[in-house]
N, C-alpha and C. Protein backbone atom coordinates (compact mmCIF):
# COMPACT_ATOMS: atom_id res chain seq x y z
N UNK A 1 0.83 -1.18 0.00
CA UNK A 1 0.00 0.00 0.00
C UNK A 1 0.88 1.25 0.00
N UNK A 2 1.85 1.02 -1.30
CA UNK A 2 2.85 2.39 -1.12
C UNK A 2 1.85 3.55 -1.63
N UNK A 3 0.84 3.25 -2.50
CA UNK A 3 0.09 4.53 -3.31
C UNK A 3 -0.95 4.62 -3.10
N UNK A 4 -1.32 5.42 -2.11
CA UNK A 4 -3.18 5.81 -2.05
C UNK A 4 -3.77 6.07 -3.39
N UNK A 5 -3.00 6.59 -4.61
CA UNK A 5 -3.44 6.79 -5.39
C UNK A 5 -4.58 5.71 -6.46
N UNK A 6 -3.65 4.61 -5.92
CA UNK A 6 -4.40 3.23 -6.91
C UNK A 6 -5.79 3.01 -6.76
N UNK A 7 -6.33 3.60 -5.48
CA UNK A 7 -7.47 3.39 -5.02
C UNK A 7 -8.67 4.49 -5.69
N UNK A 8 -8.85 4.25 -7.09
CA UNK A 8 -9.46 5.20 -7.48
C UNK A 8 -10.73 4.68 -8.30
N UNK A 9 -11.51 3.92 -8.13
CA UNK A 9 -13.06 3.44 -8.70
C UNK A 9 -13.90 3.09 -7.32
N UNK A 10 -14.84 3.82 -7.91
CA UNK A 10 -16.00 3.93 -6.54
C UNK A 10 -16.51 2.54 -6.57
N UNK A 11 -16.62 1.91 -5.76
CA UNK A 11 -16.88 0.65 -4.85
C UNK A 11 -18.61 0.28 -4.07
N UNK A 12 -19.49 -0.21 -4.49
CA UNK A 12 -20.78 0.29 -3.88
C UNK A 12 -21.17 -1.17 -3.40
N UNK A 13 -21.39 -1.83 -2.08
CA UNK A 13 -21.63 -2.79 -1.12
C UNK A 13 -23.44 -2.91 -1.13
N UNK A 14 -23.78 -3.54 -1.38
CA UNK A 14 -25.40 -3.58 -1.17
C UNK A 14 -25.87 -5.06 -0.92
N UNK A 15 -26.59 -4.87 0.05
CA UNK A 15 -27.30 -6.20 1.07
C UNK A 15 -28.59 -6.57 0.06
N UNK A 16 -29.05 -7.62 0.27
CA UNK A 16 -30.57 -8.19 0.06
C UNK A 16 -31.14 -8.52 1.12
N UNK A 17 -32.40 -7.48 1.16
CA UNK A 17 -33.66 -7.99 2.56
C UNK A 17 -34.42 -8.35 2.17
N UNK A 18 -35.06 -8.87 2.21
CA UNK A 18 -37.01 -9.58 2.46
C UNK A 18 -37.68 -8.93 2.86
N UNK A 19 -38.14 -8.31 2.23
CA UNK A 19 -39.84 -7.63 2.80
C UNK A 19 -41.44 -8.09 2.27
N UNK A 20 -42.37 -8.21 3.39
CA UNK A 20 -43.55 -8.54 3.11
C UNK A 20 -44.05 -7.99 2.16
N UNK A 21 -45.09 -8.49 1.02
CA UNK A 21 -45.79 -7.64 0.06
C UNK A 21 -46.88 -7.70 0.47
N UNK A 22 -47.28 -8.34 2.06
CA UNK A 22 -48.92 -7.77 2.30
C UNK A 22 -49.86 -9.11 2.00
N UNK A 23 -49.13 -9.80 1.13
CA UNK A 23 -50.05 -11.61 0.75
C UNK A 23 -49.68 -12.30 1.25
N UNK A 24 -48.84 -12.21 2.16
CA UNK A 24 -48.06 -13.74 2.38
C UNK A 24 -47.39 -14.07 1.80
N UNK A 25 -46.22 -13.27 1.21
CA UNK A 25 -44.88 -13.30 0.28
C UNK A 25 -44.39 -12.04 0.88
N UNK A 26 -43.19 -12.69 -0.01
CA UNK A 26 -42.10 -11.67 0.28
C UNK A 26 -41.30 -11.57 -1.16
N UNK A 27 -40.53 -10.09 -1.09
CA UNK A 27 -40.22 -9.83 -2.36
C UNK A 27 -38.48 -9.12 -1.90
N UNK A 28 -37.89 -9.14 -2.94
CA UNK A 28 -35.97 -8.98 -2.53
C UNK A 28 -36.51 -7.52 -2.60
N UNK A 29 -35.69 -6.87 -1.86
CA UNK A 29 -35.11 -5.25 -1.54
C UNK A 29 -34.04 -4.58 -1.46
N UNK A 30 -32.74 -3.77 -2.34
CA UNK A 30 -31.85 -4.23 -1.98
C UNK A 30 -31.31 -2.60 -1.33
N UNK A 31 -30.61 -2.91 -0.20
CA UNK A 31 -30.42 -1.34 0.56
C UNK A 31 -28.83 -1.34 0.54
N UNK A 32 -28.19 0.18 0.53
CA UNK A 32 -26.86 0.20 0.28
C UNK A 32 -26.23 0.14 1.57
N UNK A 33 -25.59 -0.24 1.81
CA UNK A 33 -24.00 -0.96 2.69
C UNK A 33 -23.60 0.32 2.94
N UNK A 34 -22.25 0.74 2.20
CA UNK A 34 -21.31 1.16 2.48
C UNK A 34 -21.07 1.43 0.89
N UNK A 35 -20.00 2.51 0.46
CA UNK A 35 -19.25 2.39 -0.48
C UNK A 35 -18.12 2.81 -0.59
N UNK A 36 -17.42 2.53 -1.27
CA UNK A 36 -15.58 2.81 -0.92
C UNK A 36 -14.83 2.47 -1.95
N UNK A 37 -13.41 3.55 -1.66
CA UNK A 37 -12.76 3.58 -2.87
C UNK A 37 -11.95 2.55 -3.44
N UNK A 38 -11.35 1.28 -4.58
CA UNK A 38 -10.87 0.59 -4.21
C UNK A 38 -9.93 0.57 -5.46
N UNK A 39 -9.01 -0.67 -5.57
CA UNK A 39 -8.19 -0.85 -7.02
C UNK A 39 -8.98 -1.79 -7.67
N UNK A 40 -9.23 -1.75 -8.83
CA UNK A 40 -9.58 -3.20 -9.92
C UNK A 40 -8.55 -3.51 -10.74
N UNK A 41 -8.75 -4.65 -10.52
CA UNK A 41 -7.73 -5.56 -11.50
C UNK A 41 -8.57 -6.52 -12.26
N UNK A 42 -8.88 -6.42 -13.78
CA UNK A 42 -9.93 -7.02 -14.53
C UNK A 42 -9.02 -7.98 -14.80
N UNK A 43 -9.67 -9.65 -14.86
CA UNK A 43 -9.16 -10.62 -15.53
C UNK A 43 -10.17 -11.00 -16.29
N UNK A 44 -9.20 -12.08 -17.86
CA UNK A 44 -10.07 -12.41 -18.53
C UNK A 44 -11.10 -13.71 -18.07
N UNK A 45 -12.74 -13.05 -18.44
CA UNK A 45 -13.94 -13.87 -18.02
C UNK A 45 -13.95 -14.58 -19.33
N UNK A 46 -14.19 -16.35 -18.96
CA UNK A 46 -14.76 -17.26 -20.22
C UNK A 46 -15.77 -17.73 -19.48
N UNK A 47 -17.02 -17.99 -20.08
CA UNK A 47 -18.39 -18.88 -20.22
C UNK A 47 -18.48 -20.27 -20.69
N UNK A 48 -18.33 -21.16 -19.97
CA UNK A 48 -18.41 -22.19 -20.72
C UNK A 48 -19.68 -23.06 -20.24
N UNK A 49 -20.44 -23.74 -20.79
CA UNK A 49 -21.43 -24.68 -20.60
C UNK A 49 -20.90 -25.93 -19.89
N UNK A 50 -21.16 -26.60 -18.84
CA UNK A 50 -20.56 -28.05 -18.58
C UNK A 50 -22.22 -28.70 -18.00
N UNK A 51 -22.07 -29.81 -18.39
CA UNK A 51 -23.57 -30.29 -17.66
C UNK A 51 -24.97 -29.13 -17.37
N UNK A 52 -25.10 -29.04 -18.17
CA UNK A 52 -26.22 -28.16 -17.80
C UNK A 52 -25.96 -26.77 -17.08
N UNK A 53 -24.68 -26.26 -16.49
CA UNK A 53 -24.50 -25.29 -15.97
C UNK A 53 -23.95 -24.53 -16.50
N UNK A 54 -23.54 -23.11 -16.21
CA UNK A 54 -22.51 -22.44 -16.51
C UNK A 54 -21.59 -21.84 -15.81
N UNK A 55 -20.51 -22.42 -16.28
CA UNK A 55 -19.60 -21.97 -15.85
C UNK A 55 -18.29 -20.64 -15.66
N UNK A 56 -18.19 -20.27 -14.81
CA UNK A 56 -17.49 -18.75 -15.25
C UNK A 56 -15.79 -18.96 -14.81
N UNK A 57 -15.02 -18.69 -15.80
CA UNK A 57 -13.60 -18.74 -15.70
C UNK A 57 -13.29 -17.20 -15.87
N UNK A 58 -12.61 -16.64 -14.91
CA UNK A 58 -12.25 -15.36 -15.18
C UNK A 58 -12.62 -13.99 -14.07
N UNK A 59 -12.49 -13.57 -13.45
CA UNK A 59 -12.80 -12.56 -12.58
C UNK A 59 -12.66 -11.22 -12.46
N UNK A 60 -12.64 -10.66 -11.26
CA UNK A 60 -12.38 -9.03 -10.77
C UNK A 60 -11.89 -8.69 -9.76
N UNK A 61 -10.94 -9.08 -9.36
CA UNK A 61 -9.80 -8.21 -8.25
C UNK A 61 -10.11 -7.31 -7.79
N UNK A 62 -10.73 -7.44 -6.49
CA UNK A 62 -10.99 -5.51 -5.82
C UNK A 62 -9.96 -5.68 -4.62
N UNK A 63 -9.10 -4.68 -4.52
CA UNK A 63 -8.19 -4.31 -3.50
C UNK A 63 -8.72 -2.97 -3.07
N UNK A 64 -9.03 -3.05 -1.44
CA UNK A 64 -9.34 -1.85 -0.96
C UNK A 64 -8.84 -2.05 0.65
N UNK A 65 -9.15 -1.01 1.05
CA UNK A 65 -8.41 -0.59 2.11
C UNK A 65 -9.26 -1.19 3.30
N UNK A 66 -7.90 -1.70 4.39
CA UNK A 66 -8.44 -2.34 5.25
C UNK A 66 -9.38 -1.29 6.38
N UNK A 67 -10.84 -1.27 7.13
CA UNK A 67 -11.75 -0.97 7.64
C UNK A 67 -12.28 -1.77 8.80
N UNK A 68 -11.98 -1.77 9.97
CA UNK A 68 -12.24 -2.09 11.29
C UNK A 68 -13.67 -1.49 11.31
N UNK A 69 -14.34 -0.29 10.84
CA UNK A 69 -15.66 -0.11 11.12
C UNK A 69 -16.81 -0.61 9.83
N UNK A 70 -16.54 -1.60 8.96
CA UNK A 70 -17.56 -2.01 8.18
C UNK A 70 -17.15 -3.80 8.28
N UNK A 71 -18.12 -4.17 7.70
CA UNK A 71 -17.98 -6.29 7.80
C UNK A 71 -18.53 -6.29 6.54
N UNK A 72 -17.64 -7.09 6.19
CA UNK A 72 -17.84 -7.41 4.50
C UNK A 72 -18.18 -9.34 4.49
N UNK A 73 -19.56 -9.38 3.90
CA UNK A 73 -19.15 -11.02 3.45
C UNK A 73 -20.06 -11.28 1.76
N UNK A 74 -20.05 -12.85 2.05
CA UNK A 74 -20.41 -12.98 0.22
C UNK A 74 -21.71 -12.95 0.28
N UNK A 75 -22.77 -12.79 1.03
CA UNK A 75 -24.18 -12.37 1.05
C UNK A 75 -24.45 -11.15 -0.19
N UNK A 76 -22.99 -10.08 -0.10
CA UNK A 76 -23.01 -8.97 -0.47
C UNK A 76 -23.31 -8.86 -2.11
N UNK A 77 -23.78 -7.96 -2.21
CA UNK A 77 -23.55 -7.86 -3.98
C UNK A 77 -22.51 -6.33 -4.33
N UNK A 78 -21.73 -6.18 -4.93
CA UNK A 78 -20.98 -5.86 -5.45
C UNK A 78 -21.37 -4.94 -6.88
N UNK A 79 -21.54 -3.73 -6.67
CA UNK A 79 -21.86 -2.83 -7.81
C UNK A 79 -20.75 -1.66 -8.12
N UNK A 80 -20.16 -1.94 -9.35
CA UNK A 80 -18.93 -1.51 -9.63
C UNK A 80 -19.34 -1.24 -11.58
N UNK A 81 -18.87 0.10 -12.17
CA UNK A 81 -19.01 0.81 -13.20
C UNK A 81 -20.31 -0.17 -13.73
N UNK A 82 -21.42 0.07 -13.15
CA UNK A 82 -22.84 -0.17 -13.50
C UNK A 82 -23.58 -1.45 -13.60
N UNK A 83 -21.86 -2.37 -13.01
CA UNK A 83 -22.88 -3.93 -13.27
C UNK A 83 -22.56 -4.61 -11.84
N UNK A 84 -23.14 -5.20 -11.73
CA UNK A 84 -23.30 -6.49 -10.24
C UNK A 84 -22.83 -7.60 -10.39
N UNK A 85 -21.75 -7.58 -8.99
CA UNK A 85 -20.65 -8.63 -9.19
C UNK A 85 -21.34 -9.73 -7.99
N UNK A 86 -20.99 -10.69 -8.22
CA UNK A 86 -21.26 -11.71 -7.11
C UNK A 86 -19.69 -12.29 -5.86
N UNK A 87 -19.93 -11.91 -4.69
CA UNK A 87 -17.92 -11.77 -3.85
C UNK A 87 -18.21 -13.53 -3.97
N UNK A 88 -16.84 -14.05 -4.44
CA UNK A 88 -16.82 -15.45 -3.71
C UNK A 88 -15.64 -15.49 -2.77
N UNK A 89 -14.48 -14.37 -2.56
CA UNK A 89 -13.51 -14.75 -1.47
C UNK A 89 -13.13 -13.41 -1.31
N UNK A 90 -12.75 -13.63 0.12
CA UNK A 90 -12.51 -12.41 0.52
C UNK A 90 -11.12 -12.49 1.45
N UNK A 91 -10.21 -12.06 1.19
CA UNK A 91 -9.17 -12.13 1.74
C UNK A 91 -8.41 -11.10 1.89
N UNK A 92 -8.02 -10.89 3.49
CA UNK A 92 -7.13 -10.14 4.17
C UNK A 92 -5.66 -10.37 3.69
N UNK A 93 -5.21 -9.15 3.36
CA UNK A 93 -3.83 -9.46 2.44
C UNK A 93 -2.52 -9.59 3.00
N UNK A 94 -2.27 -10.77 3.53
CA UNK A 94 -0.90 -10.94 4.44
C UNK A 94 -1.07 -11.01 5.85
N UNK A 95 -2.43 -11.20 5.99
CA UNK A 95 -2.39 -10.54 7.48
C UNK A 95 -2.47 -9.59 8.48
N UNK A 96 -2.08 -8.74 7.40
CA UNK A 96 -1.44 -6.98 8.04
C UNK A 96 -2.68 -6.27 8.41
N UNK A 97 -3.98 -7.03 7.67
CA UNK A 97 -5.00 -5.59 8.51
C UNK A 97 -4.66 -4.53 7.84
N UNK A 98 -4.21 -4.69 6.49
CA UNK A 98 -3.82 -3.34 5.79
C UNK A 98 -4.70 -3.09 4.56
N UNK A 99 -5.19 -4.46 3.85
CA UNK A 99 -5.99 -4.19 2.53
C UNK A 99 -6.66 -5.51 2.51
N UNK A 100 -8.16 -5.29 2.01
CA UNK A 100 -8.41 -6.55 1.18
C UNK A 100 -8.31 -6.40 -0.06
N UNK A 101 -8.49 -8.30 -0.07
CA UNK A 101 -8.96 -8.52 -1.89
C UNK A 101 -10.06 -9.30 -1.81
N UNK A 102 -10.75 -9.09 -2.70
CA UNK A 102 -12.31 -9.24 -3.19
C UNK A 102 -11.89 -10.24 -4.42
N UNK A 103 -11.96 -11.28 -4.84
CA UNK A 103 -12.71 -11.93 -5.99
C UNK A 103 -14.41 -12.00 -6.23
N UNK A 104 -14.56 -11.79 -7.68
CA UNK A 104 -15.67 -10.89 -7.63
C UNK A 104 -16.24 -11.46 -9.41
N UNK A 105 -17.46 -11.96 -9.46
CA UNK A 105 -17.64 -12.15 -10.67
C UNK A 105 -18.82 -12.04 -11.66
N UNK A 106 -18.99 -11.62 -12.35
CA UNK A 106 -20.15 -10.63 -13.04
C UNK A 106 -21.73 -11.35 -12.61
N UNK A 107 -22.46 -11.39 -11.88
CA UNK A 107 -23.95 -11.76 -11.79
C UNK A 107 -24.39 -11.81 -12.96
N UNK A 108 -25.26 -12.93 -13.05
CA UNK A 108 -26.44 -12.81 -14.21
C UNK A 108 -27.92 -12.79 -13.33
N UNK A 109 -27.90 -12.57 -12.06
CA UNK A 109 -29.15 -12.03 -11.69
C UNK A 109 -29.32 -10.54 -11.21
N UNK A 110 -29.20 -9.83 -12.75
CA UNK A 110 -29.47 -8.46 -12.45
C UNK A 110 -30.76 -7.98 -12.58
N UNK A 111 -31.79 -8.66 -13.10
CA UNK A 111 -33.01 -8.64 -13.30
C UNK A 111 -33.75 -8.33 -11.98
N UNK A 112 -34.61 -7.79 -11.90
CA UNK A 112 -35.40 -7.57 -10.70
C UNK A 112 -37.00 -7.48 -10.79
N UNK A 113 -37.92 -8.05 -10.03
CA UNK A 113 -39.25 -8.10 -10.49
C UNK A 113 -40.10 -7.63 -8.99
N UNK A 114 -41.02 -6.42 -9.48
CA UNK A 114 -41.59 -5.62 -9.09
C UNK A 114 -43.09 -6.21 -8.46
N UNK A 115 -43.17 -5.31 -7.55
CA UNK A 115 -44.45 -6.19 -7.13
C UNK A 115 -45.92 -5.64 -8.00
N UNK A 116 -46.48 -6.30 -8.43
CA UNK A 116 -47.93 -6.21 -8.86
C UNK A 116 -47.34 -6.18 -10.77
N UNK A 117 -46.41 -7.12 -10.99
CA UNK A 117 -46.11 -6.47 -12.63
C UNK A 117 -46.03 -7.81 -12.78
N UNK A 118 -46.41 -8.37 -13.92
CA UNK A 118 -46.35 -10.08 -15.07
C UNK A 118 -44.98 -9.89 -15.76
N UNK A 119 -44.26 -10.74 -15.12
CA UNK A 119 -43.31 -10.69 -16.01
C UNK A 119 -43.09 -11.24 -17.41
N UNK A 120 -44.45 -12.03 -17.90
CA UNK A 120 -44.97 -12.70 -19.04
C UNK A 120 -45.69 -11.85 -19.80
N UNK A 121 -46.07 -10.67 -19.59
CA UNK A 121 -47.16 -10.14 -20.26
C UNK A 121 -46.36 -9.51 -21.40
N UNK A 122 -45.49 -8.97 -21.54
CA UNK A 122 -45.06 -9.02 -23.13
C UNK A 122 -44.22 -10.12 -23.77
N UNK A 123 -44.23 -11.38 -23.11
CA UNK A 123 -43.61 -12.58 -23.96
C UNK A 123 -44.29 -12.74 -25.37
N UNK A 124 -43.19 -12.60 -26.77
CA UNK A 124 -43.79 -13.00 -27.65
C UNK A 124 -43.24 -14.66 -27.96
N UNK A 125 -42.73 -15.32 -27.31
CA UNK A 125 -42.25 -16.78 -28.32
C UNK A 125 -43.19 -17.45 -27.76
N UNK A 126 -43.26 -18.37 -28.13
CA UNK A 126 -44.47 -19.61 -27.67
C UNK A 126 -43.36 -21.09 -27.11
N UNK A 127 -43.72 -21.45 -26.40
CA UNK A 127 -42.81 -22.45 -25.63
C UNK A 127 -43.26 -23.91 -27.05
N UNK A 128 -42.07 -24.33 -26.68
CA UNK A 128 -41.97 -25.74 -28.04
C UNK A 128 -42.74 -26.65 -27.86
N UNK A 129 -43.48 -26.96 -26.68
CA UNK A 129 -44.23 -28.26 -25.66
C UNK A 129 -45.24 -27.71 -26.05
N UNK A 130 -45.97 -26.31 -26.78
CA UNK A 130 -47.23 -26.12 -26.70
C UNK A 130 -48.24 -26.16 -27.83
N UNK A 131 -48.71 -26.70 -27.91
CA UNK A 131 -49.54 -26.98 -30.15
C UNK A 131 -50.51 -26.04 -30.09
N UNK A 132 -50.66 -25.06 -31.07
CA UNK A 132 -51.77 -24.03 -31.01
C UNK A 132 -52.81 -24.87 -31.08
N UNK A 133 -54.15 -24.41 -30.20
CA UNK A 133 -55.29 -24.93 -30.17
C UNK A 133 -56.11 -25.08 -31.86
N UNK A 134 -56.52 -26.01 -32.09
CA UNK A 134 -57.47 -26.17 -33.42
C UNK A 134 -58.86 -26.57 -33.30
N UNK A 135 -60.03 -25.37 -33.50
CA UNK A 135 -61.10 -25.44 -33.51
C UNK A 135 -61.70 -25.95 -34.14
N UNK A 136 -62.83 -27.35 -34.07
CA UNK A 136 -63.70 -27.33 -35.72
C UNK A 136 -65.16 -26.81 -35.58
């Protein structure tokens, strides 16, 4: 940590709560944390398909400064130049209580669904399992 300077992309920490919608459900909410200045180090991301899943090779390095008054874990979501990262490790760097590092890797649940809205109501494809009805 010779250069405060490195620490220069805004950093934004945000939780997921549960709140009642009033039916007997509950719907995600997401409220901001903390945010803070940090270093990125982009590595190259690959996608690959294996068994039905997908797989992500490739990440995002966040180095930021070590903080005795905030708690960081992987519950967190991670919003950095406009997209949402998912933390899978979080590690104290050497020990020292001087910086973390964040591995960090692009979400594909950025989607969010509102209460009282169909998220079907402008679907135009028709699912493959379904035979248009034929009247005689």
């Amino acid at each position: 940590m010779k250069n405060a300077f490195k620490y220069n992309q805004l950093v934004e920490f945000w939780s997921v709560v549960t709140s009642p919608d009033g039916y007997g459900g509950t719907y995600p909410k997401y409220l901001m944390n903390f945010d803070e200045y940090a270093a990125i180090v982009t590595k190259s991301e690959k996608r690959t398909l294996q068994e039905s899943q997908i797989i992500l090779d490739g990440y995002v390095e966040v180095f930021m400064r070590y903080r005795s008054d905030i708690s960081i874990n992987k519950k967190q979501n991670v919003k950095l130049r406009g997209k949402n990262y998912t933390i899978h490790s979080i590690e104290n760097v050497n020990q020292l209580d001087k910086e973390f590092k964040l591995l960090c890797s692009e979400s594909d649940n950025t989607t969010e669904l509102f209460e009282g809205e169909n998220p079907y109501e402008n679907y135009n494809g028709a699912f493959p399992y379904m035979l248009p009805l034929q009247l005689a």
